[in-house]
Protein backbone atom coordinates (compact mmCIF):
# COMPACT_ATOMS: atom_id res chain seq x y z
CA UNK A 1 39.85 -83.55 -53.70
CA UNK A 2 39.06 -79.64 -54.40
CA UNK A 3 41.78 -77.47 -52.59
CA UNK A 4 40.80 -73.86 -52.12
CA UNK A 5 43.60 -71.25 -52.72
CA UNK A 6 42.98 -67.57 -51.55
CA UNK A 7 45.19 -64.74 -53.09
CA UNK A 8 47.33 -63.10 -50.11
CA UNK A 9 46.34 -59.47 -50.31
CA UNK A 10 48.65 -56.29 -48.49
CA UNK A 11 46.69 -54.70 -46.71
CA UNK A 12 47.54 -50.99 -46.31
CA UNK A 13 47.20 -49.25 -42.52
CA UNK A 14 47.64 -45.54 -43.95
CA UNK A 15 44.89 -43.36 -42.49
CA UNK A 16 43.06 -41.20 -44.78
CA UNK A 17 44.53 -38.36 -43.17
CA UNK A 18 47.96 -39.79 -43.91
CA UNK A 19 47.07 -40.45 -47.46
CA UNK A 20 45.86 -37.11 -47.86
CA UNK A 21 47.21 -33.98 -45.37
CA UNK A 22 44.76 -31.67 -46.66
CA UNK A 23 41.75 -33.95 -45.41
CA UNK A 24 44.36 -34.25 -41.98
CA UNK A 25 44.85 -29.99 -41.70
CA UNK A 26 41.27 -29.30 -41.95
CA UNK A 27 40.86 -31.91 -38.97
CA UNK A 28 43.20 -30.44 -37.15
CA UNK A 29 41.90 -26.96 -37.59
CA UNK A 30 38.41 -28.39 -36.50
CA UNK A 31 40.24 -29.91 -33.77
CA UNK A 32 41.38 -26.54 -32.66
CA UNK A 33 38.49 -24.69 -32.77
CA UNK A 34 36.49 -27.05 -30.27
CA UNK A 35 39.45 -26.73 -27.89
CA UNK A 36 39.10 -22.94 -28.24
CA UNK A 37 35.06 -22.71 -27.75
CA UNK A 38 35.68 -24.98 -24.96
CA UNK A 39 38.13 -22.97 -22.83
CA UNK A 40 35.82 -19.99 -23.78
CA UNK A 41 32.99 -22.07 -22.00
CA UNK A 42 35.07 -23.14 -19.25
CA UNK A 43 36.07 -19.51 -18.37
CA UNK A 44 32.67 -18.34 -18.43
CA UNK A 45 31.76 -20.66 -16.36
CA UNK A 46 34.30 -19.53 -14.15
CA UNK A 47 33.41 -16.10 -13.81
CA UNK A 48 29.48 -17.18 -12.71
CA UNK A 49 31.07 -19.63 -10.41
CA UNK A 50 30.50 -17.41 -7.09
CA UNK A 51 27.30 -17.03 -8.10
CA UNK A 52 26.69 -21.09 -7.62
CA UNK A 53 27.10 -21.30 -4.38
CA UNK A 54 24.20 -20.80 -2.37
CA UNK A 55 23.46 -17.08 -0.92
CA UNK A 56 20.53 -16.35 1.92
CA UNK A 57 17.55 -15.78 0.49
CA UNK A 58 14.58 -13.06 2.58
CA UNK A 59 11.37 -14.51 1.98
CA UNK A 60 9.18 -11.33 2.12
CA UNK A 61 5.09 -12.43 2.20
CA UNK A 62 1.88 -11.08 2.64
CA UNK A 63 -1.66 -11.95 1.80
CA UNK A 64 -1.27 -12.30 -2.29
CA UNK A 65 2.23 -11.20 -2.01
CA UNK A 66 5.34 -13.18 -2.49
CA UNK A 67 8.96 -12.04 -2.64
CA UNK A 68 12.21 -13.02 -1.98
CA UNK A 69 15.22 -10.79 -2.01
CA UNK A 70 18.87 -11.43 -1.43
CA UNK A 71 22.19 -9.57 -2.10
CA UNK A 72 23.75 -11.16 -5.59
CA UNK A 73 26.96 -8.76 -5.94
CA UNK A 74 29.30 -7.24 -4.02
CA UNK A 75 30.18 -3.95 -3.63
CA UNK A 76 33.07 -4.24 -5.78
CA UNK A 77 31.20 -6.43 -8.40
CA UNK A 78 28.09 -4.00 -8.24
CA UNK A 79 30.40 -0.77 -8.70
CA UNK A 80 31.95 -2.03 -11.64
CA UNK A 81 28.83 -3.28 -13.72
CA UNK A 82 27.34 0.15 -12.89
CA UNK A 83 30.41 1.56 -14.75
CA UNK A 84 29.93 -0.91 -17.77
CA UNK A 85 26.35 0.25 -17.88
CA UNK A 86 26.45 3.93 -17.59
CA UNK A 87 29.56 2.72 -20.58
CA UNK A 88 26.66 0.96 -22.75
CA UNK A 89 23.20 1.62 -22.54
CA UNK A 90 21.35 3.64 -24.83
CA UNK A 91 18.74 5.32 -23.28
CA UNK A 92 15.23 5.74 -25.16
CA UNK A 93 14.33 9.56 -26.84
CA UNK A 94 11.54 10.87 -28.21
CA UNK A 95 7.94 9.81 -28.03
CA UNK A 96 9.18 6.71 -26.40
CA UNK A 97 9.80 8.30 -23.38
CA UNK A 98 6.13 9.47 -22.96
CA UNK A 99 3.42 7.83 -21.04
CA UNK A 100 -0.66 7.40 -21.31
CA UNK A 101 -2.60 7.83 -18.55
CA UNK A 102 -6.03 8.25 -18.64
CA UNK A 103 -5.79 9.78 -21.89
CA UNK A 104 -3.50 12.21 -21.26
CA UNK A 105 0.29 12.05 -22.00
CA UNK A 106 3.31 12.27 -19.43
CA UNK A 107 6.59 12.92 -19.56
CA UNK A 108 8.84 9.93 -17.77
CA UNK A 109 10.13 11.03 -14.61
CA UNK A 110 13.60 8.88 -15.30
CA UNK A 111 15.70 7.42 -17.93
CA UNK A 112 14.20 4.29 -19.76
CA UNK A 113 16.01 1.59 -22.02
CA UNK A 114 14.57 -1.94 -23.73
CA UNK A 115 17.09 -4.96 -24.44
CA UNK A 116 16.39 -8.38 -25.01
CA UNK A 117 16.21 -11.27 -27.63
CA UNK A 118 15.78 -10.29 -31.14
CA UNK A 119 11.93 -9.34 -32.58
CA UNK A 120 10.75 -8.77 -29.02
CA UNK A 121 8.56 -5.95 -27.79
CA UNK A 122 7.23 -4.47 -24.28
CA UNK A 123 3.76 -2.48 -24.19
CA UNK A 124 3.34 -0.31 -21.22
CA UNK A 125 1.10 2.83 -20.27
CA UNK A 126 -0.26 2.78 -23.67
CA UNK A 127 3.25 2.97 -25.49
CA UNK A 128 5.55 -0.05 -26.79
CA UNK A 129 9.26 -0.24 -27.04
CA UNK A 130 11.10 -2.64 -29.38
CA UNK A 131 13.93 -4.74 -27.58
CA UNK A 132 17.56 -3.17 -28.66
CA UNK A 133 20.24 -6.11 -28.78
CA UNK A 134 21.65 -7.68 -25.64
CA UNK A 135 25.20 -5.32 -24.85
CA UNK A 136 28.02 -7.69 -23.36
CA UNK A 137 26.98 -6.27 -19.23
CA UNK A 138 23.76 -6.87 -19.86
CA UNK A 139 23.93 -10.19 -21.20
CA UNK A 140 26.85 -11.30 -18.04
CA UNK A 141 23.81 -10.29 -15.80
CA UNK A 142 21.11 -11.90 -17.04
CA UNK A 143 23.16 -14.60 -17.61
CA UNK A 144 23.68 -14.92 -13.28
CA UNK A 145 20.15 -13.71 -12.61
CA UNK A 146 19.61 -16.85 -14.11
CA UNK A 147 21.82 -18.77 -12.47
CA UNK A 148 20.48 -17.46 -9.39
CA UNK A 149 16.98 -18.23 -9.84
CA UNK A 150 16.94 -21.09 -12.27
CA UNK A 151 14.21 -18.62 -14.34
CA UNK A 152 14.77 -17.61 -17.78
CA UNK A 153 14.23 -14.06 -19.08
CA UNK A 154 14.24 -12.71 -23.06
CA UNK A 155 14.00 -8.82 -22.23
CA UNK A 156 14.81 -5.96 -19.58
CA UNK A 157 13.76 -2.59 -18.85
CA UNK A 158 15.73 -0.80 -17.59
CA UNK A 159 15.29 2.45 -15.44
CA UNK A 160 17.64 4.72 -14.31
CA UNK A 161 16.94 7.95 -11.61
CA UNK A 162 19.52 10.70 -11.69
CA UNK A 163 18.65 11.24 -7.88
CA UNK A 164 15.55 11.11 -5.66
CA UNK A 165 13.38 13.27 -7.50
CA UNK A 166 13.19 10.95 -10.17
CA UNK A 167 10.57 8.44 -9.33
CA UNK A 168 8.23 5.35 -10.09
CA UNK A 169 4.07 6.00 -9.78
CA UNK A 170 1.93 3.08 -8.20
CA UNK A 171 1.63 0.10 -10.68
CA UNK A 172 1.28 -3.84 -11.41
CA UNK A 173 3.21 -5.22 -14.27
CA UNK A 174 0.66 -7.14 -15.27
CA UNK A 175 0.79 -6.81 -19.26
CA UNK A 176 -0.50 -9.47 -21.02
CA UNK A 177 2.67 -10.12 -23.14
CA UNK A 178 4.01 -11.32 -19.58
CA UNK A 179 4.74 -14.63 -18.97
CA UNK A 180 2.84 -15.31 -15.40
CA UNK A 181 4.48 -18.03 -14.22
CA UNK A 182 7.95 -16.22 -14.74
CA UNK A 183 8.78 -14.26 -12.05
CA UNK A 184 10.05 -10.35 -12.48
CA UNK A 185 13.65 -10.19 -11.21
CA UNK A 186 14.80 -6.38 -10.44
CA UNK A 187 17.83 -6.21 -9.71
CA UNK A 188 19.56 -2.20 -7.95
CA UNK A 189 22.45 -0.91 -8.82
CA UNK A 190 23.36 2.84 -7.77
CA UNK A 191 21.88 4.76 -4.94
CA UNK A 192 19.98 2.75 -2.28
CA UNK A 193 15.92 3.74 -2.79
CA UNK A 194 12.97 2.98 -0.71
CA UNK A 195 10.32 0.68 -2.51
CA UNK A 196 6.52 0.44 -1.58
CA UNK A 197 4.03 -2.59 -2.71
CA UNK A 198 0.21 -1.35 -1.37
CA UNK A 199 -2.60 -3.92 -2.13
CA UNK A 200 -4.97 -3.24 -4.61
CA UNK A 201 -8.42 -2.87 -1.57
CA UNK A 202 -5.85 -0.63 0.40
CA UNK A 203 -5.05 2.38 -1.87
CA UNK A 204 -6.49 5.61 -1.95
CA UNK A 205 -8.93 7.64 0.21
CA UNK A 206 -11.89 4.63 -0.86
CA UNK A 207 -10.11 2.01 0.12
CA UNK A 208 -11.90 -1.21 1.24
CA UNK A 209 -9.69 -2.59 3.88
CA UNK A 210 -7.22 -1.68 6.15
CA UNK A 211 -3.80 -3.61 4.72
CA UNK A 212 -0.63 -1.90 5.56
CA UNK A 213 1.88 -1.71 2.88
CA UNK A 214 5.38 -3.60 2.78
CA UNK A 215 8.32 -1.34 2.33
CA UNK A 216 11.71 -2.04 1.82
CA UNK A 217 14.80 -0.89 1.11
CA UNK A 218 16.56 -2.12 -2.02
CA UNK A 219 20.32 -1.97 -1.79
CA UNK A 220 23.11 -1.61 -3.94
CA UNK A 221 23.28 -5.07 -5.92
CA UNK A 222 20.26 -6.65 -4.85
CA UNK A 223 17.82 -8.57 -6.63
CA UNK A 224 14.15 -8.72 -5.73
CA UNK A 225 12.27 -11.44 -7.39
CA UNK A 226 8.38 -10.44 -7.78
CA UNK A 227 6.49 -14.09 -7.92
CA UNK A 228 3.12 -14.92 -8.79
CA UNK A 229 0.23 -13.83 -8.44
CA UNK A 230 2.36 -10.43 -6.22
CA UNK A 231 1.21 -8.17 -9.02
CA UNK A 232 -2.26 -9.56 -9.41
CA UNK A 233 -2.84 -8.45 -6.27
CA UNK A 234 -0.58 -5.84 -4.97
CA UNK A 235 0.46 -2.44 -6.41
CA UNK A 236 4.43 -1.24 -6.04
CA UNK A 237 6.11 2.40 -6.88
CA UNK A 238 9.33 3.90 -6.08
CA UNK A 239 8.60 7.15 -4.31
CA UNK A 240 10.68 10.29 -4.32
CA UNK A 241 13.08 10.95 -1.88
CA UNK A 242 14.41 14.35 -1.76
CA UNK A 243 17.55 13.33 0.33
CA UNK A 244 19.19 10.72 -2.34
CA UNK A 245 21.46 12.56 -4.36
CA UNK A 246 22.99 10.16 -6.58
CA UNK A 247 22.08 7.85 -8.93
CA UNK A 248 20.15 4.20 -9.53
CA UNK A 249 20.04 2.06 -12.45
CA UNK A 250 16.86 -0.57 -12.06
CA UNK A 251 17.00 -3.39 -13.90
CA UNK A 252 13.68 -5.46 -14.24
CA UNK A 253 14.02 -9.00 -16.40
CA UNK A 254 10.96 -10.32 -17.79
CA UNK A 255 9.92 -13.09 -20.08
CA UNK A 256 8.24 -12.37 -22.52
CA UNK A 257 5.60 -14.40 -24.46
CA UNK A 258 6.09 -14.41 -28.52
CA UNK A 259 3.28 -14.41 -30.61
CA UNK A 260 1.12 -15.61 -27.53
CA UNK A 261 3.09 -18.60 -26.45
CA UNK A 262 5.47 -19.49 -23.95
């Protein structure tokens, strides 16, 4: 008869990391740096947490126009970003804060500044403005504009009026670098300022049809959202208003299309 014999063999329940503590310290260290990015996740998350919970909506319509507009900070939450921003933003100089219309070049009537995602640019009134890195305000904001509306936006332009003198002329953003199915979120912080959309067959002395124009009032911390097709349609502006005396920072996120695509 053929007996089998097997050799008994140790076997040996060391770990590699207890074989070797380097291997084990560099685990560790890994160890500690997810725990780290994920209490920095976990408290950002925290601070957009208010901004979660549901909030009433206006639905503002007309024929071709569709809007809604609600109140995303408080008072206290608004001040303070204002602060942060007046803190950060670099304001554009130069040519860049000319216009062409018609041929003919304007001074601004404001303050203007471009941020948004690396590489991107914004071509308006026959001048374009290269997107300046995101500062830490701006990108908190975005960040719950988008939380808000479930959109997402590369770039903002941002506007800023000393006082009501400073104003906005009749116009559509409706540059073809523009994604249209993206809405245009503005959000106001500062002074409270009047703000006019006219429709396109209703403006000027040979206007085709009698359409009377929607005005509102666009508070301290509110966020208009401009969806499609409003600026196919419909013109807006920001008149002057002699009796505001302070200031407004407008800040209008877009999404913009790179190298054609969306």
């Amino acid at each position: 008869m053929f007996v089998s014999r097997s050799r008994k063999r140790s076997i040996d329940w060391a770990t590699s990391e207890q074989k070797d503590p380097f291997r084990k310290k560099i685990k560790d260290e890994e160890c500690n740096q997810e725990m780290v990015k994920e209490a920095m996740k976990q408290e950002e998350d925290s601070n957009l947490i208010e901004f979660l919970q549901p909030f009433p909506w206006q639905k503002i319509e007309a024929e071709g126009l569709d809007c809604d507009y609600a109140l995303l900070f408080s008072k206290e939450e608004a001040d303070h970003l204002y602060t942060k921003l007046e803190e950060e933003v670099v304001y554009l100089t130069g040519d860049e804060t000319k216009v062409k219309v018609f041929g003919k070049v304007f001074n601004v009537p404001r303050k203007l500044a471009t941020y948004g995602d690396t590489g991107l640019s914004y071509t308006y009134s026959g001048v374009s403005h290269q997107a300046s890195q995101w500062t830490p305000t701006l990108k908190y904001i975005r960040d719950v504009v988008t939380k808000a509306t479930g959109k997402t936006f590369n770039f903002v332009l941002i506007n800023r009026y000393k006082n009501g003198q400073d104003q906005m002329g009749e116009h559509r953003d409706d540059e073809r670098e523009l994604d249209p199915l993206c809405p245009i979120a503005s959000l106001s912080l500062g002074a409270a300022r009047d703000f006019v959309f006219r429709h396109q067959e209703a403006r000027g002395k040979r206007s085709r049809r009698q359409i009377k124009p929607v005005k509102l009032e666009l508070a301290h911390g509110s966020l208009l959202l401009m969806n499609s097709p409003t600026n196919t349609y419909w013109y807006h502006s920001l008149p002057a208003r002699k009796r505001v005396l302070t200031p407004r920072i407008n800040l209008t996120f877009r999404h913009i299309l790179q190298d054609g695509k969306k």
